[in-house]
ModelCIF file with pLDDT and N, C-alpha, C, O atoms, coordinates in Angstrom:
data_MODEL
#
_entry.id   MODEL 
#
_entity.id                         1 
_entity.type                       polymer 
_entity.pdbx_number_of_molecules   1 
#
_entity_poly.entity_id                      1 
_entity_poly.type                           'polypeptide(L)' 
_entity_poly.nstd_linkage                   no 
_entity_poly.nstd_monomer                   no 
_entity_poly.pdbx_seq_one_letter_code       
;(UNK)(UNK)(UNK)(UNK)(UNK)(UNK)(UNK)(UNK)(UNK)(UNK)(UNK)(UNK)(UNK)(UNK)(UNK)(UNK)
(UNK)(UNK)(UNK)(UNK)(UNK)(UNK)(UNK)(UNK)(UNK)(UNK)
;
_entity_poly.pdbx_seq_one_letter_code_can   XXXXXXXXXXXXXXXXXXXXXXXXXX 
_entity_poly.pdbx_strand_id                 A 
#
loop_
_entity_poly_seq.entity_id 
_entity_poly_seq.num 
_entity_poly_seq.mon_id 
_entity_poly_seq.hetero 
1 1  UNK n 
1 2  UNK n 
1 3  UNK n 
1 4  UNK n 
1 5  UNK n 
1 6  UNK n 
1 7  UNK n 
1 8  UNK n 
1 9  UNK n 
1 10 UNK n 
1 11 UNK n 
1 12 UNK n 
1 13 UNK n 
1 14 UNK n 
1 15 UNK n 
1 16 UNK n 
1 17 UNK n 
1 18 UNK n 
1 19 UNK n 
1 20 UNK n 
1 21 UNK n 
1 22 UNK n 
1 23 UNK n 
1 24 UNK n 
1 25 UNK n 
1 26 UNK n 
#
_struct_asym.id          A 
_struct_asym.entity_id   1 
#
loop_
_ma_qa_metric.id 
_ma_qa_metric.mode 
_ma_qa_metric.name 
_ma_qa_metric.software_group_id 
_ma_qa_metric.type 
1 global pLDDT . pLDDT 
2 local  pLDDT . pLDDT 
#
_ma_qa_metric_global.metric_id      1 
_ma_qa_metric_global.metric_value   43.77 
_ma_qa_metric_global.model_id       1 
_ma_qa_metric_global.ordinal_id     1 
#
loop_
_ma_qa_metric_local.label_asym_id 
_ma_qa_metric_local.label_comp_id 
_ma_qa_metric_local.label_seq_id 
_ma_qa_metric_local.metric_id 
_ma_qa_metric_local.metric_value 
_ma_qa_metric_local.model_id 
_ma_qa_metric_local.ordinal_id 
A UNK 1  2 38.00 1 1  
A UNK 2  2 43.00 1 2  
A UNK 3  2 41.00 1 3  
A UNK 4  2 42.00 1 4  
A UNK 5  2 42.00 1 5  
A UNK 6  2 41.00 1 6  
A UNK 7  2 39.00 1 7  
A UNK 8  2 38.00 1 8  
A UNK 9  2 35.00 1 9  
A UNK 10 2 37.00 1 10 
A UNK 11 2 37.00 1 11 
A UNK 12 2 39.00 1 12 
A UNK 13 2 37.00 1 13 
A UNK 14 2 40.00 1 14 
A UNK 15 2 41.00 1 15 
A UNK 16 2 43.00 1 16 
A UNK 17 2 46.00 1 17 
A UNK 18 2 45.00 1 18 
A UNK 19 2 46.00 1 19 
A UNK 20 2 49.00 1 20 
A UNK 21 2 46.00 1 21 
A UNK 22 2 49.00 1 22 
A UNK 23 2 51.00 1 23 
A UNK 24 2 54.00 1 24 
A UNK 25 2 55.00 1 25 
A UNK 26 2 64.00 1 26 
#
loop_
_atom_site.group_PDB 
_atom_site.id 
_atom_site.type_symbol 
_atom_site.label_atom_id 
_atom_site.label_alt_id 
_atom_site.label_comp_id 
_atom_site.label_asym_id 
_atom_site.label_entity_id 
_atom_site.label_seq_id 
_atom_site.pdbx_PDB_ins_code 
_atom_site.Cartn_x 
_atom_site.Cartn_y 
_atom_site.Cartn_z 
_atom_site.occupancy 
_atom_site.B_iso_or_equiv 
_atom_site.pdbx_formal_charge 
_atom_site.auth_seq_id 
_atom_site.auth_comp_id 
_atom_site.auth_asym_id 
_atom_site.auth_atom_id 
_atom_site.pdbx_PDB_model_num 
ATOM 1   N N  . UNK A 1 1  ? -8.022  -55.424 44.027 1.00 38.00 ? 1  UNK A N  1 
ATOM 2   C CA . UNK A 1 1  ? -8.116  -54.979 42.648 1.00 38.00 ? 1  UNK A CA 1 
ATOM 3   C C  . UNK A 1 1  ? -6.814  -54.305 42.237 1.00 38.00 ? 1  UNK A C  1 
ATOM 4   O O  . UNK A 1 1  ? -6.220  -53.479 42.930 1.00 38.00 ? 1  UNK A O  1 
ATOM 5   N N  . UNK A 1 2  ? -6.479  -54.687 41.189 1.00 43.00 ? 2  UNK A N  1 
ATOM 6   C CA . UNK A 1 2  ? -4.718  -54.293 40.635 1.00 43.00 ? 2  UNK A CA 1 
ATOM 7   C C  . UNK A 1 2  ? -5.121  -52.761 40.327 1.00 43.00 ? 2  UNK A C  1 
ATOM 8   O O  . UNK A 1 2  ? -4.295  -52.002 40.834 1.00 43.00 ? 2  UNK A O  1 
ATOM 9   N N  . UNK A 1 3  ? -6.179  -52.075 39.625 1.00 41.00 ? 3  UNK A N  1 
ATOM 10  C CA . UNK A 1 3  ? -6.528  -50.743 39.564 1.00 41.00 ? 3  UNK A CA 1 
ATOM 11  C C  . UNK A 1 3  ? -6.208  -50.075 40.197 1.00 41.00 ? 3  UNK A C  1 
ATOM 12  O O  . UNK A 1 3  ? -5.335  -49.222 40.363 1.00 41.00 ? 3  UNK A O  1 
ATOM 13  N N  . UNK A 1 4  ? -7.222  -50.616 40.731 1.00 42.00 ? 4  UNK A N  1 
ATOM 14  C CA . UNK A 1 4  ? -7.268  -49.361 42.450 1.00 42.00 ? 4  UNK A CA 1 
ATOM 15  C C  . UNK A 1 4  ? -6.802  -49.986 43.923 1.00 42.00 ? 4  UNK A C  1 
ATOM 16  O O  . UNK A 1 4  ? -7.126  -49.801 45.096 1.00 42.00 ? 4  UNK A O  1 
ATOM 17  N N  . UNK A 1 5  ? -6.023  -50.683 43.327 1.00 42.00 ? 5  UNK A N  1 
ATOM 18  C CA . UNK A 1 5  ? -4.969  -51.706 44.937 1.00 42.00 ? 5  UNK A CA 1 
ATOM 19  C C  . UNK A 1 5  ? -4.933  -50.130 45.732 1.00 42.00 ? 5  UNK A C  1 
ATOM 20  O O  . UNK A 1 5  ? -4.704  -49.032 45.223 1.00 42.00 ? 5  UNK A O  1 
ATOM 21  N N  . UNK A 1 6  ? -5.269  -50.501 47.253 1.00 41.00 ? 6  UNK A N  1 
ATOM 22  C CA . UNK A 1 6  ? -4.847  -49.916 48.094 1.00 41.00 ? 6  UNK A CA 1 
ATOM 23  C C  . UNK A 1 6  ? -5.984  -49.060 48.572 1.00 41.00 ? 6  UNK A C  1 
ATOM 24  O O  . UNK A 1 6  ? -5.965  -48.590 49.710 1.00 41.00 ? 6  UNK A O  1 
ATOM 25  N N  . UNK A 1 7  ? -6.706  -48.902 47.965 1.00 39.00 ? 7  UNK A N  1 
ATOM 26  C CA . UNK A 1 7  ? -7.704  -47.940 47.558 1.00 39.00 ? 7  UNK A CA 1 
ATOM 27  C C  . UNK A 1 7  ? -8.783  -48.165 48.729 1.00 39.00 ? 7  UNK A C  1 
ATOM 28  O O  . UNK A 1 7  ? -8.563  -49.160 49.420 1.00 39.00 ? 7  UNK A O  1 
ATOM 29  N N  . UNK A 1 8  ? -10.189 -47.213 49.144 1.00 38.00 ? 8  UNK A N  1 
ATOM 30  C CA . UNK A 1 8  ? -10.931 -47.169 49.399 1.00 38.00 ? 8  UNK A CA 1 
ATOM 31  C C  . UNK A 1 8  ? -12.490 -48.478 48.510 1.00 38.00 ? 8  UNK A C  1 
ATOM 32  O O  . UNK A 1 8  ? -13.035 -48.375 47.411 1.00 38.00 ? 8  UNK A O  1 
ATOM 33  N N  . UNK A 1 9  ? -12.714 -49.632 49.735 1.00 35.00 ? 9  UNK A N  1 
ATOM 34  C CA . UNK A 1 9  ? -13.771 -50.232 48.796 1.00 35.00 ? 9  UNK A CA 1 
ATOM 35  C C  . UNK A 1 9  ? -14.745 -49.624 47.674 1.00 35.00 ? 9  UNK A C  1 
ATOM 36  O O  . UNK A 1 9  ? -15.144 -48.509 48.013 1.00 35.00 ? 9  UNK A O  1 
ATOM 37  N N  . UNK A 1 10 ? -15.152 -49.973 46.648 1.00 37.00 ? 10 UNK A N  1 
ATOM 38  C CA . UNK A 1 10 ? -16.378 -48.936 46.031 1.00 37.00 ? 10 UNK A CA 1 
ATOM 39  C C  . UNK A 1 10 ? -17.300 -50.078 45.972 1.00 37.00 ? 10 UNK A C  1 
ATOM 40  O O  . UNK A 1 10 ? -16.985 -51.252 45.777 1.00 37.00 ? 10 UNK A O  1 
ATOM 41  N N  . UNK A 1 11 ? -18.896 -49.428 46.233 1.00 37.00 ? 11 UNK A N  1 
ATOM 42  C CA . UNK A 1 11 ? -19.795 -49.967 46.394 1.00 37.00 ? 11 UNK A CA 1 
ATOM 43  C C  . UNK A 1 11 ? -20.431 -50.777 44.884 1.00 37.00 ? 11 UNK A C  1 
ATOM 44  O O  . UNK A 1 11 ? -20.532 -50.182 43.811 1.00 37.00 ? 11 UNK A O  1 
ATOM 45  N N  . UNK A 1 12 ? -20.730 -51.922 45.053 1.00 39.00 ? 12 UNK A N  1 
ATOM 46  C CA . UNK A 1 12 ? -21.314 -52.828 43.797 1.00 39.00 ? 12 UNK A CA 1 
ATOM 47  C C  . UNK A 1 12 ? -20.387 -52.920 42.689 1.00 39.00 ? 12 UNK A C  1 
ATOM 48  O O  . UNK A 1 12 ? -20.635 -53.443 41.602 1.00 39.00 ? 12 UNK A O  1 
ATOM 49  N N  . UNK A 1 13 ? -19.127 -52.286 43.098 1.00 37.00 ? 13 UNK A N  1 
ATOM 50  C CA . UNK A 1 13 ? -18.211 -52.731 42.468 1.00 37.00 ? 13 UNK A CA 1 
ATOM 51  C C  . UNK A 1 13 ? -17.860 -51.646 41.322 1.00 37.00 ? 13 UNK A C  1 
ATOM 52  O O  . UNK A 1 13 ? -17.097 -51.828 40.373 1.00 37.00 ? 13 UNK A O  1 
ATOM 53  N N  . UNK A 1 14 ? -18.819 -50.110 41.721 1.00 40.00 ? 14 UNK A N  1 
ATOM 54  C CA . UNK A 1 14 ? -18.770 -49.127 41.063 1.00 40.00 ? 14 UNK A CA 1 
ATOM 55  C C  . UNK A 1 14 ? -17.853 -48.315 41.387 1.00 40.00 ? 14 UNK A C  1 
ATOM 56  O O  . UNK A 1 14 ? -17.793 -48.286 42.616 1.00 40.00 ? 14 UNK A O  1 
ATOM 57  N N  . UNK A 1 15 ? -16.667 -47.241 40.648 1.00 41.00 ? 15 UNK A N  1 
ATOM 58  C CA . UNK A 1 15 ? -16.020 -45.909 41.544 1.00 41.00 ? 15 UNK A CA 1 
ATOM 59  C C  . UNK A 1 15 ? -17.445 -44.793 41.705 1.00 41.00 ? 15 UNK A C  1 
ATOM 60  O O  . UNK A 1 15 ? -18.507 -44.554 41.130 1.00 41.00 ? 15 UNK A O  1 
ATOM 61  N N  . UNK A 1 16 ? -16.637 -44.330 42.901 1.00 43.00 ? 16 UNK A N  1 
ATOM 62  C CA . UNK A 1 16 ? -17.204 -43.400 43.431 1.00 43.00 ? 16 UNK A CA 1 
ATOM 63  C C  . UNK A 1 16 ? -17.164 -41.867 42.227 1.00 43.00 ? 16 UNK A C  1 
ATOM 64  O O  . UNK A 1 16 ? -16.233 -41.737 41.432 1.00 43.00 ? 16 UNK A O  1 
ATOM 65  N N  . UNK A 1 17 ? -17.940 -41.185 42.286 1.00 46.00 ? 17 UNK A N  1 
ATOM 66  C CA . UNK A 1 17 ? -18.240 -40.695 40.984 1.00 46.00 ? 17 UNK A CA 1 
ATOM 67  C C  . UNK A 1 17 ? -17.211 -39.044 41.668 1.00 46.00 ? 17 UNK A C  1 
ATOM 68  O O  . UNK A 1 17 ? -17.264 -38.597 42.814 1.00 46.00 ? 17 UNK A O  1 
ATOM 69  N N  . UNK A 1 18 ? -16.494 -38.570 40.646 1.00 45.00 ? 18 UNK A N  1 
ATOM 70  C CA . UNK A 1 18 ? -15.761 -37.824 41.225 1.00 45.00 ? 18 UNK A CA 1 
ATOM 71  C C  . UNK A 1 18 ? -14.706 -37.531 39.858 1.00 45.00 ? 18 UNK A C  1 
ATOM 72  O O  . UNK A 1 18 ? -14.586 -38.351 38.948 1.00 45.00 ? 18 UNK A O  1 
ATOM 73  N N  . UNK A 1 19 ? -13.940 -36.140 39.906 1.00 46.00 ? 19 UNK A N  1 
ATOM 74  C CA . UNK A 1 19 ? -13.229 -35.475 38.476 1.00 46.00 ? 19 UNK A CA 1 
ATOM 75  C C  . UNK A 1 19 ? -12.262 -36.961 38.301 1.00 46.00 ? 19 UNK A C  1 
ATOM 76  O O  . UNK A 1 19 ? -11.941 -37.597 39.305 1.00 46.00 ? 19 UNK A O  1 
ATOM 77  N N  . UNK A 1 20 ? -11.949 -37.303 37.219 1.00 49.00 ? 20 UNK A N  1 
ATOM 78  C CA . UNK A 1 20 ? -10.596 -37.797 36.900 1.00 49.00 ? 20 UNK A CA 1 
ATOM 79  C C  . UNK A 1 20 ? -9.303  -37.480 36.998 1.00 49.00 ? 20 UNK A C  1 
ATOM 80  O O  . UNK A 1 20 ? -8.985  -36.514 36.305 1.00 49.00 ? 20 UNK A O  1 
ATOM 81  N N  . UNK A 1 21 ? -8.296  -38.061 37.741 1.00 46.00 ? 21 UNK A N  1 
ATOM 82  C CA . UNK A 1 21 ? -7.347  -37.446 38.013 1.00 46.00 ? 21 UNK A CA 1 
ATOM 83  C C  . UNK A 1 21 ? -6.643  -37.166 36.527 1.00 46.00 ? 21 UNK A C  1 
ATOM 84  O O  . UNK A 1 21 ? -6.234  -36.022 36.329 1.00 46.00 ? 21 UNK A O  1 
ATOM 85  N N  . UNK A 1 22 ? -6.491  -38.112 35.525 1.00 49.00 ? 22 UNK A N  1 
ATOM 86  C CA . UNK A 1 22 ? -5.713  -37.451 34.596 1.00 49.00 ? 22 UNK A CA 1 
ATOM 87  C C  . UNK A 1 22 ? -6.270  -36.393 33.562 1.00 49.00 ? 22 UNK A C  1 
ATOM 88  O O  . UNK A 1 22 ? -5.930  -36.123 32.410 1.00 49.00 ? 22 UNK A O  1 
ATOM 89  N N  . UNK A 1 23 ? -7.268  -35.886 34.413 1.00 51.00 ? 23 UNK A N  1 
ATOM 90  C CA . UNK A 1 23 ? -7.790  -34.190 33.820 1.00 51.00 ? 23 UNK A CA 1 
ATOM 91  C C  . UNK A 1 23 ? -7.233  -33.201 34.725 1.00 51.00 ? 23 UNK A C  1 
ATOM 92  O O  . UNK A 1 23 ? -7.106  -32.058 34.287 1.00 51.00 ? 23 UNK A O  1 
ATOM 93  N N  . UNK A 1 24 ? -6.873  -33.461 35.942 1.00 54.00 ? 24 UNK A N  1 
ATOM 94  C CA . UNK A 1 24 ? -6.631  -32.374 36.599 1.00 54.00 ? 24 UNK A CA 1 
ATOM 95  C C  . UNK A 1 24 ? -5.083  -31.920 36.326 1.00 54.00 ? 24 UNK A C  1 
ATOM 96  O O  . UNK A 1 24 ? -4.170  -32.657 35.955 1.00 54.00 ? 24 UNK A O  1 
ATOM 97  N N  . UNK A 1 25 ? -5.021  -30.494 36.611 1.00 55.00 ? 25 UNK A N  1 
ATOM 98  C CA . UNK A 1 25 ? -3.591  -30.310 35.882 1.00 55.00 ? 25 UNK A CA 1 
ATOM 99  C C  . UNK A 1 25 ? -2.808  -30.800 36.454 1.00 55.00 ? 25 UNK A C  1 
ATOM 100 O O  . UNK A 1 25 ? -3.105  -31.458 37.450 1.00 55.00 ? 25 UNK A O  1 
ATOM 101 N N  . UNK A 1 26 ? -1.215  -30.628 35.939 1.00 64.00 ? 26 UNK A N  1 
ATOM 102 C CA . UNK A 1 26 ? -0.383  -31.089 36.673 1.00 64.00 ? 26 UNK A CA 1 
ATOM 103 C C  . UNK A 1 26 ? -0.017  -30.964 37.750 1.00 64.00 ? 26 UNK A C  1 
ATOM 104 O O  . UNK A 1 26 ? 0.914   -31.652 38.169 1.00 64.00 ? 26 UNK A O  1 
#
């Protein structure tokens, strides 16, 4: 997946539910 290349599989094709990184500060 070009998204999340590299990444950890997510199940059914869902992300894993967790903060958004472009909320967390800088």
């Amino acid at each position: 997946s070009i998204g999340n290349a590299g990444g950890r599989p997510e199940r059914d094709g869902q992300r894993r539910p967790g903060p958004d990184p472009r909320e967390q500060p800088p």
